[in-house]
Protein backbone atom coordinates (compact mmCIF):
# COMPACT_ATOMS: atom_id res chain seq x y z
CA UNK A 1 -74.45 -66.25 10.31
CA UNK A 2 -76.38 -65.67 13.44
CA UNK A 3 -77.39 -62.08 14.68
CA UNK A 4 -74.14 -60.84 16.44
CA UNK A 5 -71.64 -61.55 13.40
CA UNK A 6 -74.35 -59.40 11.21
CA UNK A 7 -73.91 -56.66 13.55
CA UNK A 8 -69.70 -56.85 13.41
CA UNK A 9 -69.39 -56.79 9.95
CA UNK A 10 -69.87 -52.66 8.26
CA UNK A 11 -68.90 -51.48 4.71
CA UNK A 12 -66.34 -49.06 3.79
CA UNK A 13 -66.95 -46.47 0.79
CA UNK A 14 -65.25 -49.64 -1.85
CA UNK A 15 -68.12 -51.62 -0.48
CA UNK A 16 -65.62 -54.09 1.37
CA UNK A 17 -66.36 -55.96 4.45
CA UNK A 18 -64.70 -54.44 7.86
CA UNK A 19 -64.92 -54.93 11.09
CA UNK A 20 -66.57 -53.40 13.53
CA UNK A 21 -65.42 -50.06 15.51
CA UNK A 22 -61.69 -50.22 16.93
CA UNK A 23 -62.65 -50.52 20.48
CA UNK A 24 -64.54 -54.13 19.77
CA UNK A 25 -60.85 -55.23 17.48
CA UNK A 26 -57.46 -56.42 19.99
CA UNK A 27 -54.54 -54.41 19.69
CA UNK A 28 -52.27 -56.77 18.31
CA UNK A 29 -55.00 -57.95 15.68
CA UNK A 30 -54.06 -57.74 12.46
CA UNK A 31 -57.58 -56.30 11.34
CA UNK A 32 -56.94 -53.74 13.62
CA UNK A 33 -53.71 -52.59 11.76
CA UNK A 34 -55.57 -52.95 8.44
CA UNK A 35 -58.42 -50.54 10.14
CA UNK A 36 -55.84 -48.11 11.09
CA UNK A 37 -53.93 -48.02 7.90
CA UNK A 38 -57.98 -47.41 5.66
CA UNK A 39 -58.14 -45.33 8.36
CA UNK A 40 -54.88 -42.98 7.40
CA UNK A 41 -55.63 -43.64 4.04
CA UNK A 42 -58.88 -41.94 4.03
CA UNK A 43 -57.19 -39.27 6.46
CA UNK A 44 -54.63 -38.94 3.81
CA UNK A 45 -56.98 -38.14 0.92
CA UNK A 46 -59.17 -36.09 2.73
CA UNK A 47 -56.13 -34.11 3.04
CA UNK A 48 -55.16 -33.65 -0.28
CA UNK A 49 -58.34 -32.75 -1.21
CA UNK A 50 -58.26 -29.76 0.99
CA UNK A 51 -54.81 -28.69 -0.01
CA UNK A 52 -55.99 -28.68 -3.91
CA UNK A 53 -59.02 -26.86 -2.49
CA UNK A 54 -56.40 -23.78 -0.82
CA UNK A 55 -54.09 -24.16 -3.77
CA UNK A 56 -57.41 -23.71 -5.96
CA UNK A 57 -59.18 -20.36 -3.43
CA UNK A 58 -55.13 -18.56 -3.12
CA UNK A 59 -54.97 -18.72 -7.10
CA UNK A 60 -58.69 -17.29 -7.53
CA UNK A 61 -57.48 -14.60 -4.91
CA UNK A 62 -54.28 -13.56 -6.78
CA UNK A 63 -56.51 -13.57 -9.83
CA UNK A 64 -58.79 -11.02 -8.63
CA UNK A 65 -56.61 -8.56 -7.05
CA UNK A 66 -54.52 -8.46 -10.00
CA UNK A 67 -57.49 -8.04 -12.49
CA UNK A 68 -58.65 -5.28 -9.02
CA UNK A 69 -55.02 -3.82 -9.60
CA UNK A 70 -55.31 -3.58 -12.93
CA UNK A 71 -58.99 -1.81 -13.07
CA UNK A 72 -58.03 0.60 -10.37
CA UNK A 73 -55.00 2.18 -11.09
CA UNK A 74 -56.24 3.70 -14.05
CA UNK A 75 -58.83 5.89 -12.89
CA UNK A 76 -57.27 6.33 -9.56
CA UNK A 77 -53.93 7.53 -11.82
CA UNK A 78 -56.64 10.22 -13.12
CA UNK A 79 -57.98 10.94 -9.90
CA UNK A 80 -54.74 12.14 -8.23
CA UNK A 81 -53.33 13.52 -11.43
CA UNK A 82 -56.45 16.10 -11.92
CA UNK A 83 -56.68 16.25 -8.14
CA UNK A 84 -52.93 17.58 -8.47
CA UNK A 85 -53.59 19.89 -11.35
CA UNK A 86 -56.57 21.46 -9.64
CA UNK A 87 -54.50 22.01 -6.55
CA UNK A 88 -51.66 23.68 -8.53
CA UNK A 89 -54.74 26.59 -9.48
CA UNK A 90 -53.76 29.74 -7.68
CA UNK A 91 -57.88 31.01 -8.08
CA UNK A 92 -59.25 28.45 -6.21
CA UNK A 93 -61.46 29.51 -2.91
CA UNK A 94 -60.39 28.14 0.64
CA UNK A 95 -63.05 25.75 0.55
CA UNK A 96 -62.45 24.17 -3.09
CA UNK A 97 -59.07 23.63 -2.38
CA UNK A 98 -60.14 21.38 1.07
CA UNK A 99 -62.43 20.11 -1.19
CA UNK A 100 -59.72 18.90 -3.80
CA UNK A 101 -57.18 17.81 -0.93
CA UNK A 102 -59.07 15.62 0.45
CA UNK A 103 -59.96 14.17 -2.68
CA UNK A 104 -56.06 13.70 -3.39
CA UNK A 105 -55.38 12.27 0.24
CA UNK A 106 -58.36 9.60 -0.41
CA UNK A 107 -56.81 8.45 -3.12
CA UNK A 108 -53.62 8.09 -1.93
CA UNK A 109 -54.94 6.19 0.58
CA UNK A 110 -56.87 4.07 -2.00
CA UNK A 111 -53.87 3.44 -3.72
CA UNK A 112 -50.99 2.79 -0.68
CA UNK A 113 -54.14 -0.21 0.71
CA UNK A 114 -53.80 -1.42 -3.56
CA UNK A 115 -50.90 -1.76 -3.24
CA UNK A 116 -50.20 -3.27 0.17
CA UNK A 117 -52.76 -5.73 -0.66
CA UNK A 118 -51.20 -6.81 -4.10
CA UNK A 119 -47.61 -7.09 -2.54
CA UNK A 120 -49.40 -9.21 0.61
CA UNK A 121 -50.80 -11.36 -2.15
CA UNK A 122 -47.58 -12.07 -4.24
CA UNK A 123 -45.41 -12.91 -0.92
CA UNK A 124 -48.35 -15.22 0.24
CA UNK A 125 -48.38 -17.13 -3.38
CA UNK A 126 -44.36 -17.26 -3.25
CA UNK A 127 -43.94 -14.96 -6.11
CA UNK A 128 -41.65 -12.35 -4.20
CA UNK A 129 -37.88 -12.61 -5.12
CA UNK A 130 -34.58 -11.17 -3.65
CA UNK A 131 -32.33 -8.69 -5.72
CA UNK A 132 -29.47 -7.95 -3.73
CA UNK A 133 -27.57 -5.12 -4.86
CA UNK A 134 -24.79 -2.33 -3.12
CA UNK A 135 -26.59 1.02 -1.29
CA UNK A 136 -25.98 3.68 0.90
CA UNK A 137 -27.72 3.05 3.98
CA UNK A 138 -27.63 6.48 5.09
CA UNK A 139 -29.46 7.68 2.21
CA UNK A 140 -32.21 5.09 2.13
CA UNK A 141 -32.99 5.84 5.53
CA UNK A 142 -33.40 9.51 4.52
CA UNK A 143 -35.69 8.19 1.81
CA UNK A 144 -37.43 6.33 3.62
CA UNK A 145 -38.09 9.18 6.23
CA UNK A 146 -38.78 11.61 3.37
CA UNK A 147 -41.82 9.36 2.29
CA UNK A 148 -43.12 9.29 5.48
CA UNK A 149 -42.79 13.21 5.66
CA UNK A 150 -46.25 14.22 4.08
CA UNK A 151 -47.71 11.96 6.57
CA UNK A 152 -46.26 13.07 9.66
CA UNK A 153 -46.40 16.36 8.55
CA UNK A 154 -50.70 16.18 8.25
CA UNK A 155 -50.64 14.99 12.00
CA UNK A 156 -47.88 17.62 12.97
CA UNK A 157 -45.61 14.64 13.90
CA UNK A 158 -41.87 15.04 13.87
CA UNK A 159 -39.57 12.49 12.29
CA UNK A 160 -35.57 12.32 13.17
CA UNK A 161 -33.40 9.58 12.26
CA UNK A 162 -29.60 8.97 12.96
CA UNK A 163 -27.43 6.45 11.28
CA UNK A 164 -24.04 5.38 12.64
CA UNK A 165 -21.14 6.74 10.95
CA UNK A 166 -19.68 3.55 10.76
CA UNK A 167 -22.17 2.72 8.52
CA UNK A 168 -21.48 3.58 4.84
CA UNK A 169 -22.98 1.16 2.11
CA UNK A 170 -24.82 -2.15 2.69
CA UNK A 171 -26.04 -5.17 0.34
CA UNK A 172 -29.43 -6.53 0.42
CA UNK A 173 -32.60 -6.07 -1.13
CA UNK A 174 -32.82 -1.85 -1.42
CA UNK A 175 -36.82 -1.48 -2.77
CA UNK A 176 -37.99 -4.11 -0.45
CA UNK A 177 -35.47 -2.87 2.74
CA UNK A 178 -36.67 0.98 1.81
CA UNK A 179 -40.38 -0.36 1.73
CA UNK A 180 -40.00 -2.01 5.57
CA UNK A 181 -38.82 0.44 6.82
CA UNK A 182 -41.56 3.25 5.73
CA UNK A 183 -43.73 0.83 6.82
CA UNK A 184 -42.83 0.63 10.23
CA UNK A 185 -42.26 4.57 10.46
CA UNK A 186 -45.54 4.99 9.04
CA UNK A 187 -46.87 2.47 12.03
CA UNK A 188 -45.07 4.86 14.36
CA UNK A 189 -46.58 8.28 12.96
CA UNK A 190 -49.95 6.82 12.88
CA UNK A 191 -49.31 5.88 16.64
CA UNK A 192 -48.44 9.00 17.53
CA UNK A 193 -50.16 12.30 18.52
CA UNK A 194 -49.46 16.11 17.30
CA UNK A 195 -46.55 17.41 19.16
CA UNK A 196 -45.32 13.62 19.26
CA UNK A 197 -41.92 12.30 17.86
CA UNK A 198 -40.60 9.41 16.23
CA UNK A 199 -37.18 7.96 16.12
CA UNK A 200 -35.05 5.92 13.53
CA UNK A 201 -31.74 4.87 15.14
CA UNK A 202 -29.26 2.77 12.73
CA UNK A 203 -26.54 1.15 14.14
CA UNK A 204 -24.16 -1.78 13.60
CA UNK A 205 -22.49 -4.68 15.90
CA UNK A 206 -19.02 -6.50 15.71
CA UNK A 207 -20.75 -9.19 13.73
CA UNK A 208 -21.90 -6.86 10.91
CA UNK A 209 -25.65 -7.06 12.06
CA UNK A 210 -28.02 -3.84 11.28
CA UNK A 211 -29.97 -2.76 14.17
CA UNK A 212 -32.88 -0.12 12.94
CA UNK A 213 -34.61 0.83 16.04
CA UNK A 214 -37.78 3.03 15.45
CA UNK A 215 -39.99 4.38 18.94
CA UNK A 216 -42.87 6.56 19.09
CA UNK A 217 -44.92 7.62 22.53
CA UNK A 218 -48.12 6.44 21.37
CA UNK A 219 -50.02 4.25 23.62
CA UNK A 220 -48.50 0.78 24.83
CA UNK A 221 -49.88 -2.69 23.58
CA UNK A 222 -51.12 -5.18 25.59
CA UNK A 223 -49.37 -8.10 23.29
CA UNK A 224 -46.44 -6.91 21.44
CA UNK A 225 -46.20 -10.43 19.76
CA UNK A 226 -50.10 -9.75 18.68
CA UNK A 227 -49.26 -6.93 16.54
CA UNK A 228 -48.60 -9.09 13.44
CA UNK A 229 -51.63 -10.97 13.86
CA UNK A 230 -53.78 -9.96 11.09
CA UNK A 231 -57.08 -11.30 13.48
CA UNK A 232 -55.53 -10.04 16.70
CA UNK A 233 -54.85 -6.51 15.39
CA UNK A 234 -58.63 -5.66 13.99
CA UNK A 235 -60.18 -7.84 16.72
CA UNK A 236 -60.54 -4.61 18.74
CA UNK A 237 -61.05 -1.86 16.47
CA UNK A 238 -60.97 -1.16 12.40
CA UNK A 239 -58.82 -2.33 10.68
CA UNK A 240 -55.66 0.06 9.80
CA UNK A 241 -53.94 0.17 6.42
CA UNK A 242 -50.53 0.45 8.78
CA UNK A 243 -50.97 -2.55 10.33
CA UNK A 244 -50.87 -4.54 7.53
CA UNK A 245 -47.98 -2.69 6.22
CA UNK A 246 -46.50 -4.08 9.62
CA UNK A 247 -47.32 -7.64 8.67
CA UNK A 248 -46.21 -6.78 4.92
CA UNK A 249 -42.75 -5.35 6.76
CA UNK A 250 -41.98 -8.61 8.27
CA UNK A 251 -42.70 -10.94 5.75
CA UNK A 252 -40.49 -9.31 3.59
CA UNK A 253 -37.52 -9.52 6.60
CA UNK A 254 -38.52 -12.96 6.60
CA UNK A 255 -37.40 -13.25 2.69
CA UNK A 256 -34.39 -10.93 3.32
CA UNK A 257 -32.66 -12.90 6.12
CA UNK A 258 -33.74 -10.46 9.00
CA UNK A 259 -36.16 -10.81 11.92
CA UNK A 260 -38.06 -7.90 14.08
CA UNK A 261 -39.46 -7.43 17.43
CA UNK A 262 -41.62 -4.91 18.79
CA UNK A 263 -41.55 -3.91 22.78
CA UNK A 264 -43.24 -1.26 24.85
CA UNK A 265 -40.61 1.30 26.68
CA UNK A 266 -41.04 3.35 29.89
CA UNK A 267 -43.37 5.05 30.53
CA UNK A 268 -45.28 5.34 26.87
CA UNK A 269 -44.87 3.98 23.53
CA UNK A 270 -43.31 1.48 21.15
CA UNK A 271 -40.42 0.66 20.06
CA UNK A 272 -39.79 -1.57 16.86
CA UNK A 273 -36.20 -3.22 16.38
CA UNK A 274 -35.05 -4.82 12.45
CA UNK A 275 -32.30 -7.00 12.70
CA UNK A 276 -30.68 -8.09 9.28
CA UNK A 277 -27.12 -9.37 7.97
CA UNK A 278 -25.55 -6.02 6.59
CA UNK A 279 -24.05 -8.15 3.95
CA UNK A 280 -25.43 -11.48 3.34
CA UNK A 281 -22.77 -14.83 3.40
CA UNK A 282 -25.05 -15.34 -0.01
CA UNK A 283 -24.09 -11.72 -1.46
């Protein structure tokens, strides 16, 4: 074998003898098609092995934030129970009672980023279900606004909400429907300024599809469709806890049939609109 045929021939990881790069082989060789399938072959695998790797990293991760779940609750249960009972003391100076509420708000705070975090974690692994079941509407919204109250209330933001009267009871997924929508109100308050409003409107078309519209007048965004990017939305500043309850929010849409969109009104602030099936064909 003289000097050039040396230099065609290579070995492949099983040792075998190949050919020499593509662009030396014909295209209608048939040791260019046998290239191109060890090619896809080794594509293929390298592949798998990186799916096994993310199946591997997502099952450490739910792992450790339920074994985080688990180790936190219990002292932060203790935290805002004595934090409670200390607030409930009628002797207690100005200055120990800031003290002890913002000891109680901390850990609220502590505990609603838990908790988003665990529930992001269990729709992301696929362990999230559906339960559909027969509500009012009217009063989950109420909830729902009522949850958001002590919130609102701290930055002396006011929360209205009007449901359609055509709208009496619904079916879907009540604890997961109830848990969108504070998110998204809770988006709105922490969008807004003191003196500010927010706005949940509930209404219904011919075709039996929910329309919950909530606005605020905080300041515009620049890419509406960016706001459930988990990169875009702490590329420019920290990270908020009611952003990812935004992300949360839609995911769980996702699982309950519905969809949302988020647009910027005239001339200030947001506003968010759920669309879902008020009574699923599945239901």
């Amino acid at each position: 074998m003289n000097e050039t045929a040396r230099k065609s021939i290579s070995r492949d990881p099983d040792d075998q003898p190949v050919a020499a790069p593509l662009t030396n082989v014909p295209e209608d060789s048939p040791q260019r098609v046998e290239l191109l399938i060890r090619e896809l072959r080794k594509r293929t695998a390298e592949l798998e092995e990186a799916n096994r790797e993310l199946r591997r990293v997502s099952h450490y991760r739910s792992l450790f934030l339920a074994r985080m779940s688990h180790e936190l609750r219990t002292p932060l249960t203790s935290i805002l129970g004595f934090s409670e009972i200390l607030l409930d003391q009628e002797e207690l100076t100005e200055t120990q009672r800031r003290f002890c509420q913002k000891v109680q708000d901390s850990g609220f705070q502590l505990q609603a980023s838990l908790n988003q975090l665990v529930d992001l974690s269990r729709i992301e692994a696929g362990q999230t279900e559906v339960f559909l079941q027969e509500f009012s509407m009217r009063e989950m919204v109420r909830e729902s606004c009522a949850a958001a109250a002590r919130m609102a209330q701290k930055q002396q933001v006011k929360i209205d909400y009007e449901v359609a009267s055509e709208i009496s009871t619904v079916v879907s997924d009540q604890g997961k429907l109830r848990q969108t929508i504070f998110n998204f109100i809770a988006w709105a308050v922490s969008r807004s300024t003191a003196g500010d409003s927010v706005n949940v409107k509930v209404n219904i078309d011919d075709q039996s599809v929910l329309s919950i519209k909530v606005s605020d007048n905080g300041e515009p965004a620049q890419d509406t469709a960016g706001v459930f990017d988990p990169e875009h939305s702490g590329a420019t500043q920290e990270p908020n806890i009611n952003e990812l309850g935004i992300i949360i929010g839609r995911k769980l849409l996702e699982l309950m049939g519905g969809d949302v969109i988020v647009e910027n009104t005239a001339p200030r602030g947001l506003e968010t609109t759920i669309t879902m099936p008020a009574r699923p064909a599945k239901a």
